[in-house]
PDB file of N, CA and C in Angstrom:
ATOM      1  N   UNK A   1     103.121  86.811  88.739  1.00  0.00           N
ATOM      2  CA  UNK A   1     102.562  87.937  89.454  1.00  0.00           C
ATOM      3  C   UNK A   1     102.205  89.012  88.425  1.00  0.00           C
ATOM      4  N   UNK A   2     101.139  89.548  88.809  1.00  0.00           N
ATOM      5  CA  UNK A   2     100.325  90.666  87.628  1.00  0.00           C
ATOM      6  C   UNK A   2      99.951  91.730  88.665  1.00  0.00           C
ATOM      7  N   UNK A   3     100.529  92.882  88.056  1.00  0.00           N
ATOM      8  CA  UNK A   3     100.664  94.314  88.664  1.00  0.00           C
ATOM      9  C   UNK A   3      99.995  95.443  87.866  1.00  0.00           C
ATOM     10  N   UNK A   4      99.325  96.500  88.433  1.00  0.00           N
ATOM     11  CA  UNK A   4      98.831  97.636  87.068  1.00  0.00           C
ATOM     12  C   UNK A   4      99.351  98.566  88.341  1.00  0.00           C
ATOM     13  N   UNK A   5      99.285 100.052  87.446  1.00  0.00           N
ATOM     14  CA  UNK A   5      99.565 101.307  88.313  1.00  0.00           C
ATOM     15  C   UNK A   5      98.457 101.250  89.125  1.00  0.00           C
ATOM     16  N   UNK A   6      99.089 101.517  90.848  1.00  0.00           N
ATOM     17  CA  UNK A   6      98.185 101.767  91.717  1.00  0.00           C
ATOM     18  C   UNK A   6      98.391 101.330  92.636  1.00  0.00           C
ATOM     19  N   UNK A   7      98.229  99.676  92.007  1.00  0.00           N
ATOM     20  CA  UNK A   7      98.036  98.636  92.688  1.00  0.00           C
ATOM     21  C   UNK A   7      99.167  98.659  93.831  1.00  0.00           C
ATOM     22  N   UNK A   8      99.050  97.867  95.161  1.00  0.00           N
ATOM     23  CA  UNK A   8      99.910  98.215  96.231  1.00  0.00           C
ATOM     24  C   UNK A   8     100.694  96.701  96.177  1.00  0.00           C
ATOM     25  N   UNK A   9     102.033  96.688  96.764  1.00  0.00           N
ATOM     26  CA  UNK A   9     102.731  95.721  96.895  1.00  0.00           C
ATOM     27  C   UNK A   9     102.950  95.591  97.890  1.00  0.00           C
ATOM     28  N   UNK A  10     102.890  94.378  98.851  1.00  0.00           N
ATOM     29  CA  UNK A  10     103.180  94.007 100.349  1.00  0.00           C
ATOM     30  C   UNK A  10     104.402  93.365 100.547  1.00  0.00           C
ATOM     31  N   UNK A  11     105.689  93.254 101.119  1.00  0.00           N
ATOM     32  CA  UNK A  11     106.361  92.855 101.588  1.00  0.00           C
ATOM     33  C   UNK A  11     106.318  92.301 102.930  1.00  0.00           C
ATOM     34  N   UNK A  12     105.924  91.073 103.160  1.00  0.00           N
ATOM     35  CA  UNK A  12     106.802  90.612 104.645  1.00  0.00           C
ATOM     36  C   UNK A  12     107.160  90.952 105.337  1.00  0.00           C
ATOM     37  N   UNK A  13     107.414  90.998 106.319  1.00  0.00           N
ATOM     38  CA  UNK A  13     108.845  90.720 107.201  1.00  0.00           C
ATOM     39  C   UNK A  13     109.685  89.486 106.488  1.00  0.00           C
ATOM     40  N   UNK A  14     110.136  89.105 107.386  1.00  0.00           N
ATOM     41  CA  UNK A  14     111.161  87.601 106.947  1.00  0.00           C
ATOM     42  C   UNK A  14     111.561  87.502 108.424  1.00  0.00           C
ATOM     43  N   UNK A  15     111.901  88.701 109.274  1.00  0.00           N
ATOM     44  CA  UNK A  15     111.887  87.590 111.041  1.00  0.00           C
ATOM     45  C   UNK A  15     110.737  88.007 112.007  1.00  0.00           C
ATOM     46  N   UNK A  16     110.553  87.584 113.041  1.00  0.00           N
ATOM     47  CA  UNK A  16     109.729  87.617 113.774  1.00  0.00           C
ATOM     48  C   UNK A  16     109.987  89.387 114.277  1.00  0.00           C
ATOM     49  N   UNK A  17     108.914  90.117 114.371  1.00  0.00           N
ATOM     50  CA  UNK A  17     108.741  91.364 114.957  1.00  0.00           C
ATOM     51  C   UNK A  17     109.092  92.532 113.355  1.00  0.00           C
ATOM     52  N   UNK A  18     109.439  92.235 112.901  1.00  0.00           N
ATOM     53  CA  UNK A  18     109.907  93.161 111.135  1.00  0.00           C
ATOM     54  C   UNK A  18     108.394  93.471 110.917  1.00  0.00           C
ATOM     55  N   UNK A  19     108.007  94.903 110.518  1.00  0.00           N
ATOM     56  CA  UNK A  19     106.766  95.194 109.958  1.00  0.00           C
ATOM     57  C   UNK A  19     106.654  94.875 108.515  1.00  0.00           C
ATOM     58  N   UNK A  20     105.583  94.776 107.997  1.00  0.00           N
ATOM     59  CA  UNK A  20     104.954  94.891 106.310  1.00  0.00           C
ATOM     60  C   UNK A  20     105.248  95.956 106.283  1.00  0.00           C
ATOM     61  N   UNK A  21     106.541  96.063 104.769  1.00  0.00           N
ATOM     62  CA  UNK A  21     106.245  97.558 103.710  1.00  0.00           C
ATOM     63  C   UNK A  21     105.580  97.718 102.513  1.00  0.00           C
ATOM     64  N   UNK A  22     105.051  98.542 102.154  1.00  0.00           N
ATOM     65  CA  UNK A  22     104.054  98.473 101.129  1.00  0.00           C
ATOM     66  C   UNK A  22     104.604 100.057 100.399  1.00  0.00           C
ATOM     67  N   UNK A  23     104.243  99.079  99.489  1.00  0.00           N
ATOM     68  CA  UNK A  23     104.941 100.159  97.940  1.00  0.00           C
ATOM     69  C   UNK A  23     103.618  99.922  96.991  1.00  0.00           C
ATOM     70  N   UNK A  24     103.675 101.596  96.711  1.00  0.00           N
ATOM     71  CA  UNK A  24     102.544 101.459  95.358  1.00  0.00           C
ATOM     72  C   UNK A  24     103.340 100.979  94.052  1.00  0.00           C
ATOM     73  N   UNK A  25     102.614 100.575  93.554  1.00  0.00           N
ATOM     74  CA  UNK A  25     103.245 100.419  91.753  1.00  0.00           C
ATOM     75  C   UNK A  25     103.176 101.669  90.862  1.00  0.00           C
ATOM     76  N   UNK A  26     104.276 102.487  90.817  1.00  0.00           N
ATOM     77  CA  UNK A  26     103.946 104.178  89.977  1.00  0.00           C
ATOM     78  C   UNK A  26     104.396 103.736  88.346  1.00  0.00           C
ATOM     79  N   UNK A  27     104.893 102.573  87.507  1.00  0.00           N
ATOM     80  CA  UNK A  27     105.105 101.931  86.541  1.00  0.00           C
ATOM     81  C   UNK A  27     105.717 100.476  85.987  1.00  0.00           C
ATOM     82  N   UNK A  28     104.906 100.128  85.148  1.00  0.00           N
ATOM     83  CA  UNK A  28     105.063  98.766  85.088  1.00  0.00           C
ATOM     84  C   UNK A  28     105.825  98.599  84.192  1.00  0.00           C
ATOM     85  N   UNK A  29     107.042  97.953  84.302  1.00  0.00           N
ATOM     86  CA  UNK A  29     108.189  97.356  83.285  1.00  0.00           C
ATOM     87  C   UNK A  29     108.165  96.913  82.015  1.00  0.00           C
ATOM     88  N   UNK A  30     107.216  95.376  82.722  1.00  0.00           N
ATOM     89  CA  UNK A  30     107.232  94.193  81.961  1.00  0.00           C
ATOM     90  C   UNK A  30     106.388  94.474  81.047  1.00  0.00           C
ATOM     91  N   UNK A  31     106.220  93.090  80.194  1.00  0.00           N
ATOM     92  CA  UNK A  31     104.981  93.113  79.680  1.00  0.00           C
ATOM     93  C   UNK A  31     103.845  92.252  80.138  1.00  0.00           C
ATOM     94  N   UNK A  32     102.678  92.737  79.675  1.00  0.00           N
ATOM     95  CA  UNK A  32     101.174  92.400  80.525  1.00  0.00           C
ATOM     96  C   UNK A  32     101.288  92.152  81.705  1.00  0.00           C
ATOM     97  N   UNK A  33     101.948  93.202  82.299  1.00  0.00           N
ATOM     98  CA  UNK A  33     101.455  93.591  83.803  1.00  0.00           C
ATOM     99  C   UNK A  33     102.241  93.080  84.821  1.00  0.00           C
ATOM    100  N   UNK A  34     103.748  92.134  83.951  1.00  0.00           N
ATOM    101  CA  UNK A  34     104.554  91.562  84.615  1.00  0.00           C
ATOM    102  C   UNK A  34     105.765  92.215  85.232  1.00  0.00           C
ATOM    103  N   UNK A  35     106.507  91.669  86.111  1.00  0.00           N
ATOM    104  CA  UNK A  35     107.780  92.376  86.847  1.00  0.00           C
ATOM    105  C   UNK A  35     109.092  93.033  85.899  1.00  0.00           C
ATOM    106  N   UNK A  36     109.773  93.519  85.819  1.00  0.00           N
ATOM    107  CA  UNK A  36     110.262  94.541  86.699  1.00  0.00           C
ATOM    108  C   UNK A  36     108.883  95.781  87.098  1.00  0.00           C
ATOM    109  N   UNK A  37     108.839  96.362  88.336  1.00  0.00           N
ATOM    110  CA  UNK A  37     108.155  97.553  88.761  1.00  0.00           C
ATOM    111  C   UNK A  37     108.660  98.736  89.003  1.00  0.00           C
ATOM    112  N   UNK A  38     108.351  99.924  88.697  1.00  0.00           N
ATOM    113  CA  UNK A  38     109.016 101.084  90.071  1.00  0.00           C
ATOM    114  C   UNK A  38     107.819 101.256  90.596  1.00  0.00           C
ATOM    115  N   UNK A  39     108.031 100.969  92.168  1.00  0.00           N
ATOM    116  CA  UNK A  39     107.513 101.408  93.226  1.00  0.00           C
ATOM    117  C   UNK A  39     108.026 102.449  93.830  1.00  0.00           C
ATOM    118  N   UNK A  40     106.933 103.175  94.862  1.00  0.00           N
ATOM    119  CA  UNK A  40     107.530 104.361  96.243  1.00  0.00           C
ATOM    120  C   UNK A  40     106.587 103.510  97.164  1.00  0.00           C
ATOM    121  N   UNK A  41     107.972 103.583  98.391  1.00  0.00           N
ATOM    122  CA  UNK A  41     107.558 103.421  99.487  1.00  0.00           C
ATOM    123  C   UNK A  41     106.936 104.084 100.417  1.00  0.00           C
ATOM    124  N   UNK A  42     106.004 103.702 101.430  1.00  0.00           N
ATOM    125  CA  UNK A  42     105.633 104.354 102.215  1.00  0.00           C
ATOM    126  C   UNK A  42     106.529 106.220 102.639  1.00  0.00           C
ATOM    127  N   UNK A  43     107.674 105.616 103.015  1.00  0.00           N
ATOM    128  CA  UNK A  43     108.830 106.858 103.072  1.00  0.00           C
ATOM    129  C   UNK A  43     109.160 107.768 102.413  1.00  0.00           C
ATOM    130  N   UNK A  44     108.722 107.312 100.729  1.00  0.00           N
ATOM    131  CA  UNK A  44     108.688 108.333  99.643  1.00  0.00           C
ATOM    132  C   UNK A  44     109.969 107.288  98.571  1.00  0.00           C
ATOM    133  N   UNK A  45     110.525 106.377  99.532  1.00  0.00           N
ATOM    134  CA  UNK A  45     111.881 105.804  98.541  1.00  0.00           C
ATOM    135  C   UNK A  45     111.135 105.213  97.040  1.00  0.00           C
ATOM    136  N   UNK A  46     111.670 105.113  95.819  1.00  0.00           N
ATOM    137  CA  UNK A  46     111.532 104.494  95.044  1.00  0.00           C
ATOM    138  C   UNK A  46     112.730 103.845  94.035  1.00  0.00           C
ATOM    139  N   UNK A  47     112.157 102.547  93.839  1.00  0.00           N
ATOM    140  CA  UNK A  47     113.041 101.662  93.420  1.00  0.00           C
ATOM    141  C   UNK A  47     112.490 100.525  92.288  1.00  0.00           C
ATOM    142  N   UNK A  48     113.108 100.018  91.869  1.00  0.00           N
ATOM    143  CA  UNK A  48     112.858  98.585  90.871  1.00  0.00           C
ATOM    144  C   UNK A  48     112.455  97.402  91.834  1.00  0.00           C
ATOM    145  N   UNK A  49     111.867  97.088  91.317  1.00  0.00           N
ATOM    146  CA  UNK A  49     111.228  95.655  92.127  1.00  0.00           C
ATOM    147  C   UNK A  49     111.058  94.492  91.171  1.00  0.00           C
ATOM    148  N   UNK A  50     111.549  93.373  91.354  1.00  0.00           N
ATOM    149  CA  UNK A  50     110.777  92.174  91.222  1.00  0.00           C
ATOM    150  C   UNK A  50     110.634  91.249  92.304  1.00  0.00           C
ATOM    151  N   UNK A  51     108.917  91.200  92.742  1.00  0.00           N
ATOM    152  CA  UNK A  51     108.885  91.003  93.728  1.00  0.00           C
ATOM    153  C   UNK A  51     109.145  89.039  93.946  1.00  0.00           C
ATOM    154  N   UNK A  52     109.382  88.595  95.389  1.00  0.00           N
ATOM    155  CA  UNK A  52     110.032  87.647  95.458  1.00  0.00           C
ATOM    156  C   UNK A  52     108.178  86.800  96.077  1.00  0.00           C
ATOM    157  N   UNK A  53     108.439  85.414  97.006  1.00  0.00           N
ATOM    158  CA  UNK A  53     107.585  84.776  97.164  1.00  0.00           C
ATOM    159  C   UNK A  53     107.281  85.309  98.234  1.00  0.00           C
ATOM    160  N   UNK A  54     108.127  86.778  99.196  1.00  0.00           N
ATOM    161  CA  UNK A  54     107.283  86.838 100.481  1.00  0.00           C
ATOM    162  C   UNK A  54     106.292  88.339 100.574  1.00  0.00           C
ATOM    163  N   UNK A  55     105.670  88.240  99.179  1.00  0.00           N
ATOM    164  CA  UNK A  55     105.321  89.663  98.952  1.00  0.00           C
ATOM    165  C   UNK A  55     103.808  89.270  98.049  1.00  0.00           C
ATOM    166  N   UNK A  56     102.672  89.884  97.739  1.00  0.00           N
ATOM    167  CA  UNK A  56     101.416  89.896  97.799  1.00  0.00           C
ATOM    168  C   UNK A  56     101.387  91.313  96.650  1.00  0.00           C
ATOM    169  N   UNK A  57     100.279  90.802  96.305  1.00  0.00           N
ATOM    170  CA  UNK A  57      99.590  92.526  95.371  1.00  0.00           C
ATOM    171  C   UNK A  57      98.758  92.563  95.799  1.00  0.00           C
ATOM    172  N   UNK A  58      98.093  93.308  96.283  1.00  0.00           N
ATOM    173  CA  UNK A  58      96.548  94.097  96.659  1.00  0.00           C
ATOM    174  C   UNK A  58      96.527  95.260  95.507  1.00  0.00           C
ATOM    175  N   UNK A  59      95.334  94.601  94.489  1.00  0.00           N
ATOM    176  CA  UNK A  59      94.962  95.260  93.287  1.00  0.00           C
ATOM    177  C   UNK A  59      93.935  96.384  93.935  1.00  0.00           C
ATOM    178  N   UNK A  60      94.384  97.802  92.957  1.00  0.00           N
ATOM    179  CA  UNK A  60      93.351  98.628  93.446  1.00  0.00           C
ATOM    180  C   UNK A  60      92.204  98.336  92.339  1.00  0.00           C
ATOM    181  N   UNK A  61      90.893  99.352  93.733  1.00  0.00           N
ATOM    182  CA  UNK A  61      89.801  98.915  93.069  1.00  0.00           C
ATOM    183  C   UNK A  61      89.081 100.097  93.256  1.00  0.00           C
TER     184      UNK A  61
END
């Protein structure tokens, strides 16, 4: 998975009725664009991420 600042991160649900949370990427860890992230959430939370298989990047453009 390849991330730049901006770019938005989608989370899943994982059960039936759970909404998608989406976190921007405010800095990238790794190297070339790879995981660890800090994201903020919609809510304002921010945290470390490496995101798992039920989660998506929508690159900004």
């Amino acid at each position: 998975m390849q991330a730049s600042v901006g770019d938005r991160i989608v989370v899943h649900g994982r059960i039936v009725g759970q909404r998608e949370r989406i976190a921007e990427v405010i800095e990238v860890l790794g190297e070339n664009g790879s995981p660890p992230y800090r994201v903020r959430f919609e809510d304002g939370h921010e945290t470390l991420m490496s995101p798992g298989p039920d989660t998506v990047v929508r690159h900004f453009q």
